[in-house]
Structures are given as C-alpha cells and as structure tokens.
Protein backbone atom coordinates (compact mmCIF):
# COMPACT_ATOMS: atom_id res chain seq x y z
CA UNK A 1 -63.71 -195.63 54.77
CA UNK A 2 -60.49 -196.28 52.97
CA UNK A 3 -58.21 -193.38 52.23
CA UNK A 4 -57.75 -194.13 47.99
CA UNK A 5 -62.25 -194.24 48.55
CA UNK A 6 -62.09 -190.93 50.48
CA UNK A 7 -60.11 -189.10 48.31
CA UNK A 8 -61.42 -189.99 44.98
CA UNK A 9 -65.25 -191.48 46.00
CA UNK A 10 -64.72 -194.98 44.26
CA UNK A 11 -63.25 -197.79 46.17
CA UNK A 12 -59.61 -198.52 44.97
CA UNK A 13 -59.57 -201.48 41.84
CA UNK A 14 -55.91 -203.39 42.52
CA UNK A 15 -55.21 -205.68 39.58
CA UNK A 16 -55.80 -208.50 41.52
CA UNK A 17 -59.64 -207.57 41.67
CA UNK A 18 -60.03 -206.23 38.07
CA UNK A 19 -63.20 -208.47 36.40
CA UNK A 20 -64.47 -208.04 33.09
CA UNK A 21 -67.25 -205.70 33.36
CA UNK A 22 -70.71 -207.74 33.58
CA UNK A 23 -69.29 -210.57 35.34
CA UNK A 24 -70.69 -210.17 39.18
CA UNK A 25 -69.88 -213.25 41.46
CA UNK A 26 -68.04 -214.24 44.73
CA UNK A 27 -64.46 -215.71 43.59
CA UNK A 28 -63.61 -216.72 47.48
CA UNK A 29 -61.08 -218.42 47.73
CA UNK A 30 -59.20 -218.31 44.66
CA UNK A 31 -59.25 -214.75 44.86
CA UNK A 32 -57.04 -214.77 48.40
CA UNK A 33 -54.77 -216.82 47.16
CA UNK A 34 -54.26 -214.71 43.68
CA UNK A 35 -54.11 -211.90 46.03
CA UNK A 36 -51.31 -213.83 48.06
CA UNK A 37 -49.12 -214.70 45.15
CA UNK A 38 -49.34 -210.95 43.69
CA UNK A 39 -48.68 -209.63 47.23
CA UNK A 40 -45.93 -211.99 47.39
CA UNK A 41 -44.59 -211.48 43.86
CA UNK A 42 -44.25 -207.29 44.94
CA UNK A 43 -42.65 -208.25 48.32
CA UNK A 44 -39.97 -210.31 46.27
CA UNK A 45 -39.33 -207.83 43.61
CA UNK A 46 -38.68 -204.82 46.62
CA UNK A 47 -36.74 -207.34 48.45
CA UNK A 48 -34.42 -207.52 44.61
CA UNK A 49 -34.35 -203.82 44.19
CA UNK A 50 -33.48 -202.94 48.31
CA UNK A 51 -30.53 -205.22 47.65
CA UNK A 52 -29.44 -203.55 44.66
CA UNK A 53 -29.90 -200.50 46.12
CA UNK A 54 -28.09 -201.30 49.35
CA UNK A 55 -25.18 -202.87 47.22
CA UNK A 56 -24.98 -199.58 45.74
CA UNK A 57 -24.65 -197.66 48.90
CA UNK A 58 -21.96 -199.75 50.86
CA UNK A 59 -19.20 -199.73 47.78
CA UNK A 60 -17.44 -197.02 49.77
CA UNK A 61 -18.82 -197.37 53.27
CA UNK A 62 -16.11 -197.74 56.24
CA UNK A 63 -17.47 -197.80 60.00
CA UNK A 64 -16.10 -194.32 61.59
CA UNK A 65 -15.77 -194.41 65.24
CA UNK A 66 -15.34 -191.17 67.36
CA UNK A 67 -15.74 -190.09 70.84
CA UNK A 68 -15.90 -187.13 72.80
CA UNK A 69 -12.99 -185.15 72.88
CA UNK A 70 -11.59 -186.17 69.22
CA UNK A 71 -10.41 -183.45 66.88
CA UNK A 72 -11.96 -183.59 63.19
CA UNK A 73 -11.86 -181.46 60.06
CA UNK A 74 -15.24 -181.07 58.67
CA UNK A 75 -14.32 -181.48 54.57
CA UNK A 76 -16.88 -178.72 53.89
CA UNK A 77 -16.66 -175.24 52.82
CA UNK A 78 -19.28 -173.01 55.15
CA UNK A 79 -20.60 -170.34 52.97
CA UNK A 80 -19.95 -166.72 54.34
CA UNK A 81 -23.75 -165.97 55.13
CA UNK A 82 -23.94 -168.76 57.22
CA UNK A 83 -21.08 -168.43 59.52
CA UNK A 84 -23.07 -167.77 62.53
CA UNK A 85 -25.70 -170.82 62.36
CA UNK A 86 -25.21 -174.19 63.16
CA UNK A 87 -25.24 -176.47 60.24
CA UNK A 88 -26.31 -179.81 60.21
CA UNK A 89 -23.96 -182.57 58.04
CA UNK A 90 -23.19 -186.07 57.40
CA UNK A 91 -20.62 -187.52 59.55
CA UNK A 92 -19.11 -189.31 56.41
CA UNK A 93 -17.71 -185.62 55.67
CA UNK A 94 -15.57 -185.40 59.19
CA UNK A 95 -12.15 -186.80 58.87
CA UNK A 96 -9.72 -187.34 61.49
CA UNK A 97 -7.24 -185.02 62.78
CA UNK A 98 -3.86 -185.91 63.47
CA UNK A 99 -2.07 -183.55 66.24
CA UNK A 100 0.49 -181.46 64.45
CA UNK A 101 2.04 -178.87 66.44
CA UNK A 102 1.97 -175.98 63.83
CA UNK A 103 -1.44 -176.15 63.80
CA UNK A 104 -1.04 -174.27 66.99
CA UNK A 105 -1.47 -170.60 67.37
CA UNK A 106 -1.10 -169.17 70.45
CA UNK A 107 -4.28 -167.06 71.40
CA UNK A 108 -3.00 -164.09 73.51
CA UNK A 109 -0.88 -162.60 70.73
CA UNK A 110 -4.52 -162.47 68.55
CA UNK A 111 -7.17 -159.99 69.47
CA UNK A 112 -10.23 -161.55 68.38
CA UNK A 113 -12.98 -158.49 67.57
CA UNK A 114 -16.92 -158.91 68.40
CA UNK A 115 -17.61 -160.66 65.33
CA UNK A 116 -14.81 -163.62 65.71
CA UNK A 117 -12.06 -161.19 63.33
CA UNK A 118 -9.31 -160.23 63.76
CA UNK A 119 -6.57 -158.41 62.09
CA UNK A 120 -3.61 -159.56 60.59
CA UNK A 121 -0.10 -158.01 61.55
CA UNK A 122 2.97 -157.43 58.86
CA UNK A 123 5.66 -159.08 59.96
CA UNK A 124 8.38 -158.68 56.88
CA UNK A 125 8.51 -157.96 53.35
CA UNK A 126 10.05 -160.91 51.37
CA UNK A 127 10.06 -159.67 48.01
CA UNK A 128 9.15 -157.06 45.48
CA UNK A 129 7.45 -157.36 42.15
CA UNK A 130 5.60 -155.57 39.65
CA UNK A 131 3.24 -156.69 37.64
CA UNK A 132 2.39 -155.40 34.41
CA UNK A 133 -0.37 -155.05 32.61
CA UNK A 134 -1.61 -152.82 29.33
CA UNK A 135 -1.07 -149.51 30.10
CA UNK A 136 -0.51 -150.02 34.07
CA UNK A 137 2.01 -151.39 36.17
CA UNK A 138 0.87 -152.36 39.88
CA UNK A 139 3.91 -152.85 42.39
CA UNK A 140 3.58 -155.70 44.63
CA UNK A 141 5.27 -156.84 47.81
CA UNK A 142 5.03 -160.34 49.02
CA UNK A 143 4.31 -160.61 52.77
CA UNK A 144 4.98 -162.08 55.74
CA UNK A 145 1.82 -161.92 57.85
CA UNK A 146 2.10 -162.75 62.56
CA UNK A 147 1.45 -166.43 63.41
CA UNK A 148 2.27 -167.64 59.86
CA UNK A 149 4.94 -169.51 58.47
CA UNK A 150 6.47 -168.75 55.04
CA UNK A 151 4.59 -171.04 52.96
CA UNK A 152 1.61 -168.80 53.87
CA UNK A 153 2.82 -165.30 52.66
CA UNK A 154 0.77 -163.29 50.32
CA UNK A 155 1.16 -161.21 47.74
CA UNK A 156 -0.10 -158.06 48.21
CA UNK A 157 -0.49 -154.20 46.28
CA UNK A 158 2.29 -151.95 47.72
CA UNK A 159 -0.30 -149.24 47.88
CA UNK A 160 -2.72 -150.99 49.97
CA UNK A 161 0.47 -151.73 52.47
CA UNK A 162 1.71 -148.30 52.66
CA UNK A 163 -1.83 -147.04 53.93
C-alpha cells in the first residue's frame, strides 16, 4: 500500500491520471508516455531552479583550506550562558590568524581561578577626570590594567578603585 493511500484511504490522483469523471478505460500507452513528458517537464524545471539556487550560493564562496595546527579567530560572539559548551559553527565564520607577537601573554604572571577568571591587576593611573552629570559629579581615573598595552586602558570610577 502506498504511503499518500495509507494516510488518507484513497489512492493518490497525479495530474497526469486525472479523467473526466464517467470515462472508465485503459489509456496504455499514451498514458506512459504523458506520464514521461510530465515527469520529465518537473525534472527540467528543478534542474532550472537548483541552478538558480546554486548561482545564488557561490557569489561569495572561496575554498578555505586548513590543517591541524593552524590558528583561527572564530568571527562569532559566544553568548555568556554558553561559555562552557561546545558550539557547533560554519567554517565560513573562521578566519585566519596571522602570528603577531602582542597577541602573546605570558601565562605564569596570570592566575587563572576554577572557572577560567581571573583578576585583573592595576598597573598605573594615566589620567583623572570627572564627569558630570545633573546634580552629581562621578570622579574617574583612567587605568592601566597587567599584560595590557595602552591602547587597552579603561576608564574606571575612582571609588570602585580605592576599595
């Protein structure tokens, strides 16, 4: 039993075997080869559409080649809440990294807590500020944090420093 006759109880009427109701005989076969030229007609008009499709897809498509041992940056943000699981992605958002030695931070002078933290040490105060709002002024000190460069430093509330 077919599937379409399972599921609904009546065999499945394609338009290729649609007759006007009353009219009961064997076609034979002009019937396959109506059949052929429909089936043929579909196949062709996929065939059209999977091309337009595909010519759509490879506008921006470069072949990306790495092997074991490469360095990448994955171009995606990991939400906070999923920090600890495995996520799966598209290798079209990896892009290659090129050695810079900045980038490197030497490990020892970090103590990395349980859950992969770890906390930041003041190094110098560059500059003072205030900033004013309404009826408040909050007093801020820009920073020079351990194991960054100067680019890096943050502004931060004097308060929060002093504690």
């Amino acid at each position: 039993m077919a599937p379409y006759e399972a599921l609904y109880g009546r065999g499945c009427r394609i338009p290729s075997c649609w007759t006007e109701l009353g009219e009961r005989r064997v076609l034979g076969p002009e019937l396959v080869s109506d059949t052929d030229d429909k089936v043929r007609l579909i196949r062709d008009g996929l065939k059209v559409a999977l091309d337009r499709q595909k010519s759509y897809a490879n506008l921006k498509h470069r072949e990306i080649e790495y092997s074991m041992g490469d360095f990448v940056f994955l171009k995606l943000e990991q939400l906070p809440e999923l920090d600890r699981i495995h996520d799966v992605f598209y290798i079209s958002i990896l892009r290659r990294y090129h050695f810079d030695p900045t980038h490197i931070v030497p490990v020892e002078e970090i103590e990395v807590r349980s859950d992969l933290t770890f906390k930041e040490k003041l190094v110098q105060i560059l500059e003072r500020d205030t900033n004013v709002l309404r009826r408040k002024s909050i007093p801020l000190v820009k920073v020079l944090w351990h194991n960054h460069s100067t680019e890096k430093a943050t502004w931060e509330s004097e308060d929060v420093i002093r504690q």
